[in-house]
PDB file of N, CA and C in Angstrom:
ATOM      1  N   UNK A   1      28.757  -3.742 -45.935  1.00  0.00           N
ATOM      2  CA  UNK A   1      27.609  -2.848 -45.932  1.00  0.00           C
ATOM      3  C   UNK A   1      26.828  -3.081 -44.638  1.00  0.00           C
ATOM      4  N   UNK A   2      27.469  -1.787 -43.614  1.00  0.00           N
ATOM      5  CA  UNK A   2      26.391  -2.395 -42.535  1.00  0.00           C
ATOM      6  C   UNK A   2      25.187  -1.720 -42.284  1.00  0.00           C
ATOM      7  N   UNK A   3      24.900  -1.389 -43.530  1.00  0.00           N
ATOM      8  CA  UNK A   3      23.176  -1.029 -43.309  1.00  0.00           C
ATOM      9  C   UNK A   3      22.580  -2.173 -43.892  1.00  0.00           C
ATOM     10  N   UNK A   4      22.738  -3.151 -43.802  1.00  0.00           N
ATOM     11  CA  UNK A   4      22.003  -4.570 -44.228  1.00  0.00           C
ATOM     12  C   UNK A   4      21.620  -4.692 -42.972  1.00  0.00           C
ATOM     13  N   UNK A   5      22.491  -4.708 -41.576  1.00  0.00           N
ATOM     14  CA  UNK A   5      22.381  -5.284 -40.607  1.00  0.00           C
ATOM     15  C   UNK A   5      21.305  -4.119 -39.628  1.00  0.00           C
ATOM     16  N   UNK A   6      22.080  -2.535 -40.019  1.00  0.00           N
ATOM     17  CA  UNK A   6      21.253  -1.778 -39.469  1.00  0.00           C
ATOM     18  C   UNK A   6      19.520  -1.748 -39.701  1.00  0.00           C
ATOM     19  N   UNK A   7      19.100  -2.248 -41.273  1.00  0.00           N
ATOM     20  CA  UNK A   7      17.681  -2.882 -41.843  1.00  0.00           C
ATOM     21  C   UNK A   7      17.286  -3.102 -41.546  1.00  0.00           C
ATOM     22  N   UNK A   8      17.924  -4.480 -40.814  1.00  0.00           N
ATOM     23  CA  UNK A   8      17.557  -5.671 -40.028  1.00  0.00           C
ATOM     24  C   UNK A   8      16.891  -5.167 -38.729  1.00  0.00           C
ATOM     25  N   UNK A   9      17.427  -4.910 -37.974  1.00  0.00           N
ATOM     26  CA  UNK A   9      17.470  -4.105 -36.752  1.00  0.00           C
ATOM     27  C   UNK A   9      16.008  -3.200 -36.823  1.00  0.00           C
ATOM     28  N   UNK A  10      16.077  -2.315 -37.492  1.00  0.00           N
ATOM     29  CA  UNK A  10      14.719  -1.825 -37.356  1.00  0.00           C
ATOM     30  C   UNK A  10      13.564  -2.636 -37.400  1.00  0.00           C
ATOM     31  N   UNK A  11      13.912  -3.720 -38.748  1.00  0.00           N
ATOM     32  CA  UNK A  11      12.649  -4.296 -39.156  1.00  0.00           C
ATOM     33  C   UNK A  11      12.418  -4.926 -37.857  1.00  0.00           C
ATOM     34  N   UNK A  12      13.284  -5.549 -37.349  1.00  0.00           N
ATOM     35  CA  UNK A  12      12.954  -6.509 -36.056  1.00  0.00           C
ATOM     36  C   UNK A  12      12.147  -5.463 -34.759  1.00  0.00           C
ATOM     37  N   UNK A  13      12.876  -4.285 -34.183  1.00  0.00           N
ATOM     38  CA  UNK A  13      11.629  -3.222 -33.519  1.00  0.00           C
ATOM     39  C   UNK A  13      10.523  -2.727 -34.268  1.00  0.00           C
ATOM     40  N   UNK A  14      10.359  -3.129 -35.484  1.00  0.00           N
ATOM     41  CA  UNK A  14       9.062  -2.519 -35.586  1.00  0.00           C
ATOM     42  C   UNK A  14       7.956  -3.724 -35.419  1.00  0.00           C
ATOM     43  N   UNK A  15       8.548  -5.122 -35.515  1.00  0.00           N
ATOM     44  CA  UNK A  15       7.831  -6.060 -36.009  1.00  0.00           C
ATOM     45  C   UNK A  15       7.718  -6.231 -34.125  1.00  0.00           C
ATOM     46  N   UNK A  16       8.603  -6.571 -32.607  1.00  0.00           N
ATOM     47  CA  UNK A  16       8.294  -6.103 -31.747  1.00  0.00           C
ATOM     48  C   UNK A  16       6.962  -5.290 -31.004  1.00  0.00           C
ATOM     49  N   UNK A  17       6.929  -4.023 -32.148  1.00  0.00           N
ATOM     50  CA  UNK A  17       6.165  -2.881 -31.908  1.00  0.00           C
ATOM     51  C   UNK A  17       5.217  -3.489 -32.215  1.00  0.00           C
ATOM     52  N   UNK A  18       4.760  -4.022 -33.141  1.00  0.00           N
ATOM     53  CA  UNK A  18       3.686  -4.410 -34.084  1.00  0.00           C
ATOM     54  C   UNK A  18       3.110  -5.601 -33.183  1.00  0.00           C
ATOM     55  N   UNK A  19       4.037  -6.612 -32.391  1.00  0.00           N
ATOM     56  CA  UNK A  19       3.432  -7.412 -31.591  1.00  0.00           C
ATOM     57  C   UNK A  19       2.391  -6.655 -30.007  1.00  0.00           C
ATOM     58  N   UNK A  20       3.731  -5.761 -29.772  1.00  0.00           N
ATOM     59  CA  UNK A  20       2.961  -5.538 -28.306  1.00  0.00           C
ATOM     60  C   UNK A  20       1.847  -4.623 -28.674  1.00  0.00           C
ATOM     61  N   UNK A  21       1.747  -3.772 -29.511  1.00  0.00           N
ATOM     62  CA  UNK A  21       0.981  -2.792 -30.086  1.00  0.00           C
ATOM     63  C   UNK A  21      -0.562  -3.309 -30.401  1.00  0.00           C
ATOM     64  N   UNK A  22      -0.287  -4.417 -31.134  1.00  0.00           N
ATOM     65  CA  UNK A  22      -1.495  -5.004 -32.452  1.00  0.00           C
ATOM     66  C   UNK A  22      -1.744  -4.058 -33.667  1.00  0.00           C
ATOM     67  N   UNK A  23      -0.870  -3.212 -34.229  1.00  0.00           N
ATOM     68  CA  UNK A  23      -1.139  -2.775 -35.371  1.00  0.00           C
ATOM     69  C   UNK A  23      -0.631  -3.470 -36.699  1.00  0.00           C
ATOM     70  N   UNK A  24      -1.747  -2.894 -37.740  1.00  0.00           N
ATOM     71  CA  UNK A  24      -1.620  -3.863 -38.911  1.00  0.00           C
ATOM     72  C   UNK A  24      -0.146  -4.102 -39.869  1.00  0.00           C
ATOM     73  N   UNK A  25      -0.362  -2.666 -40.157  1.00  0.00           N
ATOM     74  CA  UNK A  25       1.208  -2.426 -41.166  1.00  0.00           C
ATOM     75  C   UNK A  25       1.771  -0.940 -40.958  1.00  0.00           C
ATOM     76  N   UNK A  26       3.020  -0.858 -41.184  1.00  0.00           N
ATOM     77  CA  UNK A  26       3.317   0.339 -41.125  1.00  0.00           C
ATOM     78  C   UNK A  26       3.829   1.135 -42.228  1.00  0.00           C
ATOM     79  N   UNK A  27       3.047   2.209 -42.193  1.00  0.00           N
ATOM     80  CA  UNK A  27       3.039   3.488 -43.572  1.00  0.00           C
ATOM     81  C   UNK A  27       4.263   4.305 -43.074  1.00  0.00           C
ATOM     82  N   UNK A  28       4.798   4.570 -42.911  1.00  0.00           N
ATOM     83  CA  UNK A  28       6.013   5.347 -42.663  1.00  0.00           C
ATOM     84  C   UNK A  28       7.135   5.194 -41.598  1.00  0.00           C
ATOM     85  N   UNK A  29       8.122   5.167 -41.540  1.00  0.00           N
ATOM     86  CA  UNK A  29       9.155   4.704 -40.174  1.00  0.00           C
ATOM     87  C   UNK A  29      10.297   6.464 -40.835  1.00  0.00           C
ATOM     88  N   UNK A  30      10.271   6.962 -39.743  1.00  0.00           N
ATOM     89  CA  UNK A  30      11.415   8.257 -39.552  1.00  0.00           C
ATOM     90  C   UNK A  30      12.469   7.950 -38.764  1.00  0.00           C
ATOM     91  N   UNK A  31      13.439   8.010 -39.061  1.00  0.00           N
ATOM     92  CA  UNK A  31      14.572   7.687 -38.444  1.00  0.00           C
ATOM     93  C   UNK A  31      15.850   9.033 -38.000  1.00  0.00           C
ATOM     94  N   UNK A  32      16.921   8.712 -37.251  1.00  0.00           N
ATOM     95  CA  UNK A  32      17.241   9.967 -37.079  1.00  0.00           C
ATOM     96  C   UNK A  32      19.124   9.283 -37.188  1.00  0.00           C
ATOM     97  N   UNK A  33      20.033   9.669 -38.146  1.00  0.00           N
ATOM     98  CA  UNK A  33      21.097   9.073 -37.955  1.00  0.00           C
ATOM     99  C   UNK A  33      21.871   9.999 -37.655  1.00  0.00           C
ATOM    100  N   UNK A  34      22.831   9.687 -36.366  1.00  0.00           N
ATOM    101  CA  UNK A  34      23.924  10.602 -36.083  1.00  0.00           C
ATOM    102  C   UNK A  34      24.758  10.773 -36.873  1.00  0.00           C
ATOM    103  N   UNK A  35      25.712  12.063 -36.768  1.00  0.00           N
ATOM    104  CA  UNK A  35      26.596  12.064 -37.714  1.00  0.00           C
ATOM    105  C   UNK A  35      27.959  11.491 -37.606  1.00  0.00           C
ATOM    106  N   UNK A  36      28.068  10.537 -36.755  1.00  0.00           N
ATOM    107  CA  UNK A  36      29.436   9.552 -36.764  1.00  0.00           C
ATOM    108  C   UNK A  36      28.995   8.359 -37.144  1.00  0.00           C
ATOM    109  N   UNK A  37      27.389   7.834 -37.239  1.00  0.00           N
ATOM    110  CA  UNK A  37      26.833   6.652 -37.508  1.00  0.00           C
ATOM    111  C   UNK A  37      27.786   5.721 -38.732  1.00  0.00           C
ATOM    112  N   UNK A  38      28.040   6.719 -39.699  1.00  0.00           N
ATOM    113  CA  UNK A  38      28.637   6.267 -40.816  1.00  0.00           C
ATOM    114  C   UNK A  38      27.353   5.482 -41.640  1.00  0.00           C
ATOM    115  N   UNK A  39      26.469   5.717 -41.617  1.00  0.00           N
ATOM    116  CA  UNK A  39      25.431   5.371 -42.109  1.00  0.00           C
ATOM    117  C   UNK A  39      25.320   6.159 -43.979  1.00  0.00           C
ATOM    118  N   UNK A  40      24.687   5.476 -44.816  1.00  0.00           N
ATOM    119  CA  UNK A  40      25.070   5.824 -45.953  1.00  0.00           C
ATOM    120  C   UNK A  40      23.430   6.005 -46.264  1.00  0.00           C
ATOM    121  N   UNK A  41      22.574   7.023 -46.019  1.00  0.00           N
ATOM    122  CA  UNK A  41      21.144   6.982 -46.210  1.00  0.00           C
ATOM    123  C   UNK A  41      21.045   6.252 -47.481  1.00  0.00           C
ATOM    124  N   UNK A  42      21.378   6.526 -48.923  1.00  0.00           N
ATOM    125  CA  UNK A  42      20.879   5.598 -49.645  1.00  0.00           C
ATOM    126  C   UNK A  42      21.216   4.299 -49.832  1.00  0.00           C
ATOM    127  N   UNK A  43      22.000   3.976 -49.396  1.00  0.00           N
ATOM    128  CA  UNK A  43      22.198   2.117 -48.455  1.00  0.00           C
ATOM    129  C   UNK A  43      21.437   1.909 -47.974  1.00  0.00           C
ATOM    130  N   UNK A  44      21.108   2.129 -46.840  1.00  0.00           N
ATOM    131  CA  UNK A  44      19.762   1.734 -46.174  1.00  0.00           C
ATOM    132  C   UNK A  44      18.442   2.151 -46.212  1.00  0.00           C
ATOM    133  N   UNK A  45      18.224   2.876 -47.467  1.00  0.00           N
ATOM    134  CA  UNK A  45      16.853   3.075 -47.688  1.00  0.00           C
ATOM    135  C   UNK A  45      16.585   1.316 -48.800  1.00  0.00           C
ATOM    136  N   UNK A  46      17.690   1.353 -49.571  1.00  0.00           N
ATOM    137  CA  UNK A  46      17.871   0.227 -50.190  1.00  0.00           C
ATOM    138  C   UNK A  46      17.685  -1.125 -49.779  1.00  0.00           C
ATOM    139  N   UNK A  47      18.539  -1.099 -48.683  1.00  0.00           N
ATOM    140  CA  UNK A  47      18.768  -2.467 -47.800  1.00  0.00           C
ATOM    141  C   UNK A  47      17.156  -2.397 -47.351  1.00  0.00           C
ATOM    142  N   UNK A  48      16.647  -1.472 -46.332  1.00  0.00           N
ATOM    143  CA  UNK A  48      15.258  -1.284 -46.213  1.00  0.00           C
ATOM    144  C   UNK A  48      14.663  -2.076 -46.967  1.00  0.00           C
ATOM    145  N   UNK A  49      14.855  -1.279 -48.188  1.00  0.00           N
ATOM    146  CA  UNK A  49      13.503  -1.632 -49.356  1.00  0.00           C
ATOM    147  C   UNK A  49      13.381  -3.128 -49.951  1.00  0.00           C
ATOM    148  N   UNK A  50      14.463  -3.879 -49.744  1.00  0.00           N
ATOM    149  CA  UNK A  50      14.156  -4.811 -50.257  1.00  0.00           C
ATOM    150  C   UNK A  50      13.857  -6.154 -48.556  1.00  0.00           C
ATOM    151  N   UNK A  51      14.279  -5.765 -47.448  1.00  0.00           N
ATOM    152  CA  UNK A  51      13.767  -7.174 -46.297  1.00  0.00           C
ATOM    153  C   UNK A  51      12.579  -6.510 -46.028  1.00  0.00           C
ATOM    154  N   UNK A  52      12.302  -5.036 -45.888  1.00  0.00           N
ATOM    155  CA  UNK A  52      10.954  -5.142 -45.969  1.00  0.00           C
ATOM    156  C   UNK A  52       9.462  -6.159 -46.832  1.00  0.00           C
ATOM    157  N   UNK A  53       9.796  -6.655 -47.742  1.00  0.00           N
ATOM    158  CA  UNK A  53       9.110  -6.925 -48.527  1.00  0.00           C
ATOM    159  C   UNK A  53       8.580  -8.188 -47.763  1.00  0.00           C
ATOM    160  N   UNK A  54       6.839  -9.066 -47.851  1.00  0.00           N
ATOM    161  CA  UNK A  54       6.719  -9.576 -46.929  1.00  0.00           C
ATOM    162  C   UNK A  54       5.957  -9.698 -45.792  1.00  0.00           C
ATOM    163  N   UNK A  55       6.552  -7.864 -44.984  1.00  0.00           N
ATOM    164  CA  UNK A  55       6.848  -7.876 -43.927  1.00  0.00           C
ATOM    165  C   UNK A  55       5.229  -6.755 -43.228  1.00  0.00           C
ATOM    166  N   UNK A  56       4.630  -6.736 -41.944  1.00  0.00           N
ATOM    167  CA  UNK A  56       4.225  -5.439 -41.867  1.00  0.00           C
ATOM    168  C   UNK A  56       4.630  -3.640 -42.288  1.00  0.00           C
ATOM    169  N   UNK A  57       5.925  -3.852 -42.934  1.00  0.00           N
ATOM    170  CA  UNK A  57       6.763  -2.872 -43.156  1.00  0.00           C
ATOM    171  C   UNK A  57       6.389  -2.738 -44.864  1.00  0.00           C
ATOM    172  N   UNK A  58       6.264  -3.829 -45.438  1.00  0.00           N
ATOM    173  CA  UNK A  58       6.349  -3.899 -47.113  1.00  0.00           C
ATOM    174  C   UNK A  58       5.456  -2.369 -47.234  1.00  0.00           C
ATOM    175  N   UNK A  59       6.323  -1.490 -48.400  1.00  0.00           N
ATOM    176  CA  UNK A  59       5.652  -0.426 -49.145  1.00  0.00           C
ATOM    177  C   UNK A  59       5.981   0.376 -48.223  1.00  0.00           C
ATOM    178  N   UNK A  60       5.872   0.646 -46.309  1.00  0.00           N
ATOM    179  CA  UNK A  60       6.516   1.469 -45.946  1.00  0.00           C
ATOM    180  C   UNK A  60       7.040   2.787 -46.283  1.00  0.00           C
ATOM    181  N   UNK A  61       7.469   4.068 -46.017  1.00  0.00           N
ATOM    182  CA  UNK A  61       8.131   4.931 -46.664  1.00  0.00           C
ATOM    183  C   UNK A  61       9.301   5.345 -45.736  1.00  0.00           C
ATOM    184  N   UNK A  62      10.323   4.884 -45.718  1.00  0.00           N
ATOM    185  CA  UNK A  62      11.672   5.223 -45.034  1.00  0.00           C
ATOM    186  C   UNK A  62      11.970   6.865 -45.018  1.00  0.00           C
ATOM    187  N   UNK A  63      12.124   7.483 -44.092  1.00  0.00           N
ATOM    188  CA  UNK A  63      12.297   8.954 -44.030  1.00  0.00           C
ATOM    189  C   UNK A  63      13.810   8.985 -43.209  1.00  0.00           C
ATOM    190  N   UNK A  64      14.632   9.658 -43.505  1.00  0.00           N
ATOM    191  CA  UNK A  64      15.840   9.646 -43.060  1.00  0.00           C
ATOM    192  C   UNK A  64      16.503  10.833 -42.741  1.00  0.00           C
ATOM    193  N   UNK A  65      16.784  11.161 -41.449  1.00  0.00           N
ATOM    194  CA  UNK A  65      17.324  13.026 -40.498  1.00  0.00           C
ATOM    195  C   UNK A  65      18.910  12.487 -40.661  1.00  0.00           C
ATOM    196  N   UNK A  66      19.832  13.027 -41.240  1.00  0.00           N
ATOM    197  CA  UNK A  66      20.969  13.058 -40.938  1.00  0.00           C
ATOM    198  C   UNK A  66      21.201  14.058 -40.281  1.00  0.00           C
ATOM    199  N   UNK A  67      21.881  13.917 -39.040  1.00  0.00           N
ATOM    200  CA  UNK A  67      22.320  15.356 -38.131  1.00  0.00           C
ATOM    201  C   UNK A  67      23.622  15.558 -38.466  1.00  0.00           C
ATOM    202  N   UNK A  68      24.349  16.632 -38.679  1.00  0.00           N
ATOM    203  CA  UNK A  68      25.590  17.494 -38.470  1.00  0.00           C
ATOM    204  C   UNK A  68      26.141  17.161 -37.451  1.00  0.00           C
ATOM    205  N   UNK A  69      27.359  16.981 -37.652  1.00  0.00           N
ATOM    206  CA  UNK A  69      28.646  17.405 -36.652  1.00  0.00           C
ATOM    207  C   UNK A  69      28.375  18.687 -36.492  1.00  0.00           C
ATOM    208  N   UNK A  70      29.384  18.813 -35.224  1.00  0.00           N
ATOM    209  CA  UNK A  70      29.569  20.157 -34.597  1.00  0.00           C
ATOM    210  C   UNK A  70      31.116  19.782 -34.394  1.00  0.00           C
ATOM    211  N   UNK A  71      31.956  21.273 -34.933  1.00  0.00           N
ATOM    212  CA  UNK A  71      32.902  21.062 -34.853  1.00  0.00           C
ATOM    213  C   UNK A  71      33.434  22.104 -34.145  1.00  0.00           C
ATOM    214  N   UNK A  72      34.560  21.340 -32.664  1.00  0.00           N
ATOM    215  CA  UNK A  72      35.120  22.660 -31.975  1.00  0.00           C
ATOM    216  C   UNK A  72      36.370  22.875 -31.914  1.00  0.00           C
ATOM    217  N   UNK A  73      36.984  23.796 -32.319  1.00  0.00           N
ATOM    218  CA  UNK A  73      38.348  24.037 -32.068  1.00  0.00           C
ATOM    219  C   UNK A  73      38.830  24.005 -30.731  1.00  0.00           C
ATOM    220  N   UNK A  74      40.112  23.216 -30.348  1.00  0.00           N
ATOM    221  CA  UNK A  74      39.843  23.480 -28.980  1.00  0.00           C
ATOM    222  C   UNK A  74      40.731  24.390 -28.585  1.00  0.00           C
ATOM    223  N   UNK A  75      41.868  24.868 -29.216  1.00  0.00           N
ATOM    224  CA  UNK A  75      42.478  26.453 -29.256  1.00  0.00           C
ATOM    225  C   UNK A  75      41.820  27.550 -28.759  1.00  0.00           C
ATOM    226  N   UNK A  76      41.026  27.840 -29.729  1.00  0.00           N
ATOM    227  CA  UNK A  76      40.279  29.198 -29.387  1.00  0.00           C
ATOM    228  C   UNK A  76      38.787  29.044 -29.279  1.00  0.00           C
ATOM    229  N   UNK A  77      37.993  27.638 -29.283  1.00  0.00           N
ATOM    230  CA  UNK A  77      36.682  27.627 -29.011  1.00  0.00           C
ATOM    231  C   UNK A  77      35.896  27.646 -29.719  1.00  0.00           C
ATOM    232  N   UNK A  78      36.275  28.147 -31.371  1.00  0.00           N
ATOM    233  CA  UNK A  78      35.367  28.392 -32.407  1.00  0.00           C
ATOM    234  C   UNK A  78      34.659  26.826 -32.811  1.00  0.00           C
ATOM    235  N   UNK A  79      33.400  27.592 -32.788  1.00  0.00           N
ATOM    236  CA  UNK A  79      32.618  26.028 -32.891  1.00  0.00           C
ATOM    237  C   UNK A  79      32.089  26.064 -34.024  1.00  0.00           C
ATOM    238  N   UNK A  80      31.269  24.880 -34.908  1.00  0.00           N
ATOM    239  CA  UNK A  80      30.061  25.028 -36.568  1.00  0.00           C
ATOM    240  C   UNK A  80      29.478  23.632 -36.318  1.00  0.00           C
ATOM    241  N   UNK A  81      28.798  24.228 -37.377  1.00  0.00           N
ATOM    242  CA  UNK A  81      28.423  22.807 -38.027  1.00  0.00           C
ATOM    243  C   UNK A  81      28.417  22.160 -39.430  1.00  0.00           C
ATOM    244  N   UNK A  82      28.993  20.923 -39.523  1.00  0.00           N
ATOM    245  CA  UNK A  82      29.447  20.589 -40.722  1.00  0.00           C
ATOM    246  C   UNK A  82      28.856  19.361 -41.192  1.00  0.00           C
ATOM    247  N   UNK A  83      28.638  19.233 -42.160  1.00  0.00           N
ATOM    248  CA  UNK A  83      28.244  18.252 -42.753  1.00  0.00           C
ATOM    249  C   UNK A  83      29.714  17.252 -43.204  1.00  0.00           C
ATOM    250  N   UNK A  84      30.768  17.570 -43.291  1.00  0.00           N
ATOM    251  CA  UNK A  84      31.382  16.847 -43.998  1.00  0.00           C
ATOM    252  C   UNK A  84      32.963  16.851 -43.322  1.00  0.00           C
ATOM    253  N   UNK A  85      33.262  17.180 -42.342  1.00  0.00           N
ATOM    254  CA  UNK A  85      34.173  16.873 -41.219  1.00  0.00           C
ATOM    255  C   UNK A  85      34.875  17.711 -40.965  1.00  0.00           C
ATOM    256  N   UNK A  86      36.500  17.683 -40.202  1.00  0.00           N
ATOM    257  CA  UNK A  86      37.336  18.366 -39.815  1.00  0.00           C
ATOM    258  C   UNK A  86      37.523  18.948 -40.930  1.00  0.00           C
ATOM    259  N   UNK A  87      38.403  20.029 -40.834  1.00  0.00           N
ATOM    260  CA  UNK A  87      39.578  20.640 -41.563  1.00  0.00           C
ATOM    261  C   UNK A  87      40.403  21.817 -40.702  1.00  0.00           C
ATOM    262  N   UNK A  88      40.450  22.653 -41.049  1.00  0.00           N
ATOM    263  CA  UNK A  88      42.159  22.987 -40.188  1.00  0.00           C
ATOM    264  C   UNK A  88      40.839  24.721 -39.603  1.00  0.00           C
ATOM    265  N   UNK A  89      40.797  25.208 -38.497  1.00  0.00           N
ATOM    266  CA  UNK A  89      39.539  25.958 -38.076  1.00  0.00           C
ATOM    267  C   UNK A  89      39.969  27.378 -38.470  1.00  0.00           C
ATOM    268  N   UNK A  90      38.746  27.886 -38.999  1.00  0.00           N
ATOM    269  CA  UNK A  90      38.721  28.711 -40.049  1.00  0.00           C
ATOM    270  C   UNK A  90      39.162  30.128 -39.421  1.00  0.00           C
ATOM    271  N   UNK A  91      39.124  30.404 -37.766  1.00  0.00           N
ATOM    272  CA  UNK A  91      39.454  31.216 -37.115  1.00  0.00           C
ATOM    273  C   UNK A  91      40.731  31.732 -36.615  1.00  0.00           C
ATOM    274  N   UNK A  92      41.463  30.227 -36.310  1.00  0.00           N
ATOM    275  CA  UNK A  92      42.876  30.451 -35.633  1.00  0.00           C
ATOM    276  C   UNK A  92      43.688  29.160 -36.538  1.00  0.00           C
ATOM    277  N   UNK A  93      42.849  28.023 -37.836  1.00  0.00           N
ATOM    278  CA  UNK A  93      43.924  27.692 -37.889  1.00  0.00           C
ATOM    279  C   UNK A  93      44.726  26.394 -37.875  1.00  0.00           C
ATOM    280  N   UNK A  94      44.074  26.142 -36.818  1.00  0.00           N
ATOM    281  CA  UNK A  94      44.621  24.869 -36.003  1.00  0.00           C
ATOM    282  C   UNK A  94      44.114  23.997 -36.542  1.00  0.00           C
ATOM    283  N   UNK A  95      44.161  22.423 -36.379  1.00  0.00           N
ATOM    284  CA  UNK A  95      43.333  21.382 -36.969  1.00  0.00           C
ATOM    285  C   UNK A  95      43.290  20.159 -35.261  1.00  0.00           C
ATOM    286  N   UNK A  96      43.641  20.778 -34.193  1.00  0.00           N
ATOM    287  CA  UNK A  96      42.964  20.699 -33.102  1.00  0.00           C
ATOM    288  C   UNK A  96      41.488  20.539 -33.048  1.00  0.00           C
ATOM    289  N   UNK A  97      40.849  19.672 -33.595  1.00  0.00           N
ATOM    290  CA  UNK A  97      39.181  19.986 -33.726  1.00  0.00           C
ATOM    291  C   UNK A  97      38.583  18.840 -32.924  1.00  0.00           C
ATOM    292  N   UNK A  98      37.998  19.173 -32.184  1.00  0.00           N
ATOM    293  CA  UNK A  98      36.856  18.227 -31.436  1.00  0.00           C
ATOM    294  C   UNK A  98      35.602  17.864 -32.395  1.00  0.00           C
ATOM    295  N   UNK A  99      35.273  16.780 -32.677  1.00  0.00           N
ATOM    296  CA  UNK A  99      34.147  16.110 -33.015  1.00  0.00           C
ATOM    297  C   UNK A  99      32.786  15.963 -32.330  1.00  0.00           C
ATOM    298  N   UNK A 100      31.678  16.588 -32.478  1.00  0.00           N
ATOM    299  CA  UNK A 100      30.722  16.149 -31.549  1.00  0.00           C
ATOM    300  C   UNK A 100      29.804  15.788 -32.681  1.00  0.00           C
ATOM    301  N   UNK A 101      29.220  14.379 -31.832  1.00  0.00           N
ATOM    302  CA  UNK A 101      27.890  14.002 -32.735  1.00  0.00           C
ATOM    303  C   UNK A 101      27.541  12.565 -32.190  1.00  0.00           C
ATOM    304  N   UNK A 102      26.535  12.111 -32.154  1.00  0.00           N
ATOM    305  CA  UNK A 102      25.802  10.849 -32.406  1.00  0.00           C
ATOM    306  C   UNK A 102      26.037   9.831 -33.126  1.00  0.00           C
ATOM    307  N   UNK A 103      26.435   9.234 -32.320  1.00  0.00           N
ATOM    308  CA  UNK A 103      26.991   7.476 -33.422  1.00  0.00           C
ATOM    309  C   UNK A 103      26.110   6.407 -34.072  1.00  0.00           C
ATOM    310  N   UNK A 104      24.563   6.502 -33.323  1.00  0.00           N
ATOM    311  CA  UNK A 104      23.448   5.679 -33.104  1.00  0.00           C
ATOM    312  C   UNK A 104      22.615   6.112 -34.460  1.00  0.00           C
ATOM    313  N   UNK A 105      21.914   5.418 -34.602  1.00  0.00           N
ATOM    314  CA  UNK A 105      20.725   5.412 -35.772  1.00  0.00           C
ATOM    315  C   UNK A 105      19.269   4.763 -34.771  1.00  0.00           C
ATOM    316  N   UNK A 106      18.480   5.678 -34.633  1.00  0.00           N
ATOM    317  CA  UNK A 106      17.143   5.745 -33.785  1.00  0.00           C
ATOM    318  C   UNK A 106      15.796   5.746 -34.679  1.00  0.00           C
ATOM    319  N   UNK A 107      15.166   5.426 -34.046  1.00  0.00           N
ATOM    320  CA  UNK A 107      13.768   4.919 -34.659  1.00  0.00           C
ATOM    321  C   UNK A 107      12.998   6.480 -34.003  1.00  0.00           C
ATOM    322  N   UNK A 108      12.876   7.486 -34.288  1.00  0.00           N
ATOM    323  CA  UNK A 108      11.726   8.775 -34.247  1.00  0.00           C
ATOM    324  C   UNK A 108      10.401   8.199 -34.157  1.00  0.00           C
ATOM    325  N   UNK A 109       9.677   7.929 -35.077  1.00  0.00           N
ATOM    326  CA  UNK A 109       8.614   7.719 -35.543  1.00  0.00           C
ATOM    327  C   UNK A 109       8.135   6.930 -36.288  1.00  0.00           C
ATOM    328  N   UNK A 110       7.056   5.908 -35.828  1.00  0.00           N
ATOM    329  CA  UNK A 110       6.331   5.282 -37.011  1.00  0.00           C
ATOM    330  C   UNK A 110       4.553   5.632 -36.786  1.00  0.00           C
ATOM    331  N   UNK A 111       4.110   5.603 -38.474  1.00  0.00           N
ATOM    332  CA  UNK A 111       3.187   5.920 -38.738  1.00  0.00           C
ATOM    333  C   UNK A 111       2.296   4.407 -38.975  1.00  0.00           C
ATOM    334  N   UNK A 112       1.173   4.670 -38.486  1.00  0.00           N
ATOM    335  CA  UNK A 112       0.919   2.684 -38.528  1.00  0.00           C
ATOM    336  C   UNK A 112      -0.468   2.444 -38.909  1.00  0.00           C
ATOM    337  N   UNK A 113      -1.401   1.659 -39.348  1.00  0.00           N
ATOM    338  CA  UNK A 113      -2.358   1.454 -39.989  1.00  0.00           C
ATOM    339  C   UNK A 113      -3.311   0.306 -38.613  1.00  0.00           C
ATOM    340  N   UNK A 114      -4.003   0.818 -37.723  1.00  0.00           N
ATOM    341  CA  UNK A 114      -4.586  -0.462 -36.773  1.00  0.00           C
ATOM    342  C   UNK A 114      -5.375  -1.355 -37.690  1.00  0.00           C
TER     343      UNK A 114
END
């Protein structure tokens, strides 16, 4: 489960943030996960919810953007967007498909209490 580690990771930039910053605690963290991340949002709202505890983060509210693939045929060009991967392209056919997307899991926004 590597949203234990991905958890981790945030908690540690926010707690960072929280140093150079001086704010108290933080009420909300938005996040943005690509769609190759392999990230399992309710894993890591989980994993979240429990190293938060503790922490300037404890109570927090985890908000989570999963972005879409974009999928391109590279035959004939037909492009989408999918939530849920390849399959054979709906135009010509082929299963020639290019993958585009974001591998990373990013920190958007936090909401913070001075």
């Amino acid at each position: 489960m590597h949203e234990l580690s991905i958890a981790q990771e945030i908690l540690d930039i926010i707690e960072a943030q929280r140093l150079r910053h001086g704010f108290e605690r933080v009420e909300s963290v938005r996040l943005r996960a690509g769609a190759l991340s392999g990230v399992n949002p309710e894993a890591l709202e989980f994993a979240f919810g429990v190293i938060r505890e503790g922490t300037c983060a404890a109570g927090a509210d985890l908000r989570i953007e999963t972005e879409p693939m974009k999928l391109v045929c590279r035959p004939c060009g037909y492009s989408a967007i999918d939530c849920h991967g390849p399959g054979a392209c709906p135009r010509c056919g082929s299963v020639d498909i290019q993958i585009d997307g974001s591998a990373g899991v990013e920190i958007v926004s936090l909401e913070v209490e001075q």
